[in-house]
C-alpha atoms as a PDB file:
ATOM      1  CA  UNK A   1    -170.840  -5.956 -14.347  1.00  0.00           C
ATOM      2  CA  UNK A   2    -172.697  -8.184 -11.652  1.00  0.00           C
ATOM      3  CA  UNK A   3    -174.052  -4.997  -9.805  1.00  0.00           C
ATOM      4  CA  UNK A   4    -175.200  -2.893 -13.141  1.00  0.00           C
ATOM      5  CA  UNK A   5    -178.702  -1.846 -12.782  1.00  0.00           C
ATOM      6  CA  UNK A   6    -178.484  -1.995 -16.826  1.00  0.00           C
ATOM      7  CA  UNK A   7    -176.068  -2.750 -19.624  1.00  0.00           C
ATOM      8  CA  UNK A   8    -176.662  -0.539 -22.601  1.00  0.00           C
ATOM      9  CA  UNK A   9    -175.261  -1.328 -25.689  1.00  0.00           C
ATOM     10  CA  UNK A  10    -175.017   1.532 -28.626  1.00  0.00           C
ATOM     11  CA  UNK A  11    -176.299   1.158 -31.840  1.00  0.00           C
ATOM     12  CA  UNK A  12    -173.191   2.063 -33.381  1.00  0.00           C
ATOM     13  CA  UNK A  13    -171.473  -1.441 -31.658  1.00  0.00           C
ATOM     14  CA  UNK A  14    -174.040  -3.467 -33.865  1.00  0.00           C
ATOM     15  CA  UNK A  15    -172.949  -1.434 -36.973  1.00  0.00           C
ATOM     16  CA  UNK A  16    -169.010  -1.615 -35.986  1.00  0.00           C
ATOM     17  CA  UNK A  17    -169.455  -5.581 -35.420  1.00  0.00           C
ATOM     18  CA  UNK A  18    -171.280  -5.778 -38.637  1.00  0.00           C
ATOM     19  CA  UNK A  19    -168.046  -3.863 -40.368  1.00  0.00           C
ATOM     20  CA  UNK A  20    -165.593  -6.142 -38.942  1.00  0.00           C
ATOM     21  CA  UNK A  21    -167.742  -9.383 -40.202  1.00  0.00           C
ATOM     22  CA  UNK A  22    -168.424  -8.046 -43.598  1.00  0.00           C
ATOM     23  CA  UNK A  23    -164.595  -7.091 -44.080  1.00  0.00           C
ATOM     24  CA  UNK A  24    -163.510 -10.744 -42.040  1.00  0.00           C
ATOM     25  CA  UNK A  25    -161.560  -9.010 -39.725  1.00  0.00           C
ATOM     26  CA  UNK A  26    -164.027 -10.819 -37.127  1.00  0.00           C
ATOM     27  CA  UNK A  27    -164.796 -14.088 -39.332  1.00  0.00           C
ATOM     28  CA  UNK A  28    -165.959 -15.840 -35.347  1.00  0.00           C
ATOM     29  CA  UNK A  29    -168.461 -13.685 -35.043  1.00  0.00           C
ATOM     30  CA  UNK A  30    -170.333 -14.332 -38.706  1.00  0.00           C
ATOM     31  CA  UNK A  31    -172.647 -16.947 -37.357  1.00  0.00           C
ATOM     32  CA  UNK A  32    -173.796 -14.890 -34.522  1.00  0.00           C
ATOM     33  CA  UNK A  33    -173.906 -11.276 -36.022  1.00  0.00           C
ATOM     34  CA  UNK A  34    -178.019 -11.237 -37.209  1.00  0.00           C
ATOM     35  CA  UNK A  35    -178.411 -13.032 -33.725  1.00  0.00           C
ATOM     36  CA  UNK A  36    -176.791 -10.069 -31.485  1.00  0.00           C
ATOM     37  CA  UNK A  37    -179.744  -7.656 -31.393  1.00  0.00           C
ATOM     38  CA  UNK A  38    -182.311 -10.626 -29.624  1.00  0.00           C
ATOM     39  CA  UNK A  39    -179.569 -11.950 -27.771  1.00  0.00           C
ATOM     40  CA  UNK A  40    -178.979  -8.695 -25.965  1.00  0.00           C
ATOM     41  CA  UNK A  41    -183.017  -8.247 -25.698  1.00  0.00           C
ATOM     42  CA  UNK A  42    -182.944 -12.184 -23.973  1.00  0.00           C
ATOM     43  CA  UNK A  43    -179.735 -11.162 -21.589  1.00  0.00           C
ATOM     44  CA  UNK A  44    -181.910  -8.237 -20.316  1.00  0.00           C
ATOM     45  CA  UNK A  45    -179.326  -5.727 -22.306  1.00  0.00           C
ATOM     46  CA  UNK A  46    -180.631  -2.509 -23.591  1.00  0.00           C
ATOM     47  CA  UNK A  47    -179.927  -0.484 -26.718  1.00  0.00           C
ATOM     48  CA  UNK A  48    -179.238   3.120 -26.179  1.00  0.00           C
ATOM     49  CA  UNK A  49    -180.144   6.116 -27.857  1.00  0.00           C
ATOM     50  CA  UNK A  50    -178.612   7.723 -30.714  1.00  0.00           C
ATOM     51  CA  UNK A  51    -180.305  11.323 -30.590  1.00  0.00           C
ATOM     52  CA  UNK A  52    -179.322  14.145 -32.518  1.00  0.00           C
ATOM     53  CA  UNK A  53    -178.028  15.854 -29.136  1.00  0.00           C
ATOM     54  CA  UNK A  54    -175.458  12.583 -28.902  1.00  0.00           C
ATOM     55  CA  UNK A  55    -174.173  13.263 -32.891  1.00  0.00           C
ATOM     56  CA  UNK A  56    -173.481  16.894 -32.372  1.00  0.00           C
ATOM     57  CA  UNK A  57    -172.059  15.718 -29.058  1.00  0.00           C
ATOM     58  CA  UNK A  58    -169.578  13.921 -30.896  1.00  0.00           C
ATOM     59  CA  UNK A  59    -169.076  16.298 -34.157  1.00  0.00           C
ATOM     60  CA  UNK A  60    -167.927  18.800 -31.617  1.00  0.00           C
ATOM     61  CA  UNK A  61    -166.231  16.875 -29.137  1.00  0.00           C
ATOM     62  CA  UNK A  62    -162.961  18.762 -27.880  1.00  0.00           C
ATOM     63  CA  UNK A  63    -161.063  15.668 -28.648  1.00  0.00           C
ATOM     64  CA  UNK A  64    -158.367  14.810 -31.198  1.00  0.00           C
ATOM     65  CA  UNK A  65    -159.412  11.313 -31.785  1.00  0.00           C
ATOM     66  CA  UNK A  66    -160.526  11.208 -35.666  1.00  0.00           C
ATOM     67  CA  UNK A  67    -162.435   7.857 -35.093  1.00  0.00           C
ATOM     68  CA  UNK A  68    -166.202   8.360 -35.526  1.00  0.00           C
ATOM     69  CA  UNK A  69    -167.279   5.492 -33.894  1.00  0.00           C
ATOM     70  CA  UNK A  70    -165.313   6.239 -30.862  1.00  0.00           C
ATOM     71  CA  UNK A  71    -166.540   9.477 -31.011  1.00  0.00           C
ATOM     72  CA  UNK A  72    -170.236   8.777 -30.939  1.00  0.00           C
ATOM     73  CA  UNK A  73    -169.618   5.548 -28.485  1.00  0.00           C
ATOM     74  CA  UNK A  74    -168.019   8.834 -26.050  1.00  0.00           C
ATOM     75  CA  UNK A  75    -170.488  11.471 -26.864  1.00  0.00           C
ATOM     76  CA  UNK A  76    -173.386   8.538 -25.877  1.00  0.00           C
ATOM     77  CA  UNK A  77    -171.537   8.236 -21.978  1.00  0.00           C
ATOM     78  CA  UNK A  78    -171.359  11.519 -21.977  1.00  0.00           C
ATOM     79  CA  UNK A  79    -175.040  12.494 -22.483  1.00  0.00           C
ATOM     80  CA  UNK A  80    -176.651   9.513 -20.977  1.00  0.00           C
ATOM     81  CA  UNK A  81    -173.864  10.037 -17.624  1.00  0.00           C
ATOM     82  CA  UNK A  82    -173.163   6.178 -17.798  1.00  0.00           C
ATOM     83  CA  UNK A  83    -169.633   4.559 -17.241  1.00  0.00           C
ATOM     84  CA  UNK A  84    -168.571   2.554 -20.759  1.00  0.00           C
ATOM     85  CA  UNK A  85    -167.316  -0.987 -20.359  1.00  0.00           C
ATOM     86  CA  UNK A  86    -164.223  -1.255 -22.917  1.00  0.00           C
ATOM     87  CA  UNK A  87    -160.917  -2.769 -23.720  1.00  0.00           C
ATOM     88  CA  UNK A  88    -159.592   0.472 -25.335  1.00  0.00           C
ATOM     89  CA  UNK A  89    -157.933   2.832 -23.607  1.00  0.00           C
ATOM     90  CA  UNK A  90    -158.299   5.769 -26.275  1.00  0.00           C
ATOM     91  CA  UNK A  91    -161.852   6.557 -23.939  1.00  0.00           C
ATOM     92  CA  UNK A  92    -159.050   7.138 -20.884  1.00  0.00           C
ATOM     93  CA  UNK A  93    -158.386  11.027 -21.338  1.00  0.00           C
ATOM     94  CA  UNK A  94    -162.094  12.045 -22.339  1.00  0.00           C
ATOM     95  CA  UNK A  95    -163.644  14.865 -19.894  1.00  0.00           C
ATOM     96  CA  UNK A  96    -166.754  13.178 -18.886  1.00  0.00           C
ATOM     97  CA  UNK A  97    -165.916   9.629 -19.868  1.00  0.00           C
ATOM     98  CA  UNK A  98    -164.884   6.724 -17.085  1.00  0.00           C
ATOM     99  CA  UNK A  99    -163.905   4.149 -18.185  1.00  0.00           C
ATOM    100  CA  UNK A 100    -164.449   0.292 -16.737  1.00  0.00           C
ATOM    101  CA  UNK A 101    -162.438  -2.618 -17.577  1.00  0.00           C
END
């Protein structure tokens, strides 16, 4: 990620972290979860848009995966034409999706 112009991060990653604290399926991340959204504004990171095109994007998405989040964090590449940076390979056999990582 040393060359990216910009490093978006979707709103629906803040509310997905959040779950996983809340539930303690992420109990490392508790003391830094209200911290995340200025800590991506200091590290020059950008939140992206969630727009009504990006939510019918994903309601409609010709893809079998049932996860909404997934769906939206797809639908948001899609629209905005940006790579996403992820661990999970589910994002691997999206049209319009590359994935980096």
């Amino acid at each position: 990620m040393l060359n990216a112009e910009s490093v978006y991060v979707s709103p629906i990653s803040f509310f997905e972290i959040g779950q996983k604290v809340r539930f303690g399926k992420w109990p490392e991340m508790e003391p830094y979860v209200e911290q995340l959204p200025s800590l991506l504004e200091r590290q020059g990171g950008l939140v992206s848009t969630l727009s009504p095109e990006i939510c019918l994007r994903a309601a409609t998405l010709e893809w079998s995966h049932r996860d909404p989040f997934d769906r939206l964090l797809a639908a948001t590449v899609q629209v905005l034409g940006i790579p996403i940076v992820s661990a999970d390979a589910v994002f691997d056999n999206v049209a319009g999706v590359t994935r980096l990582w």
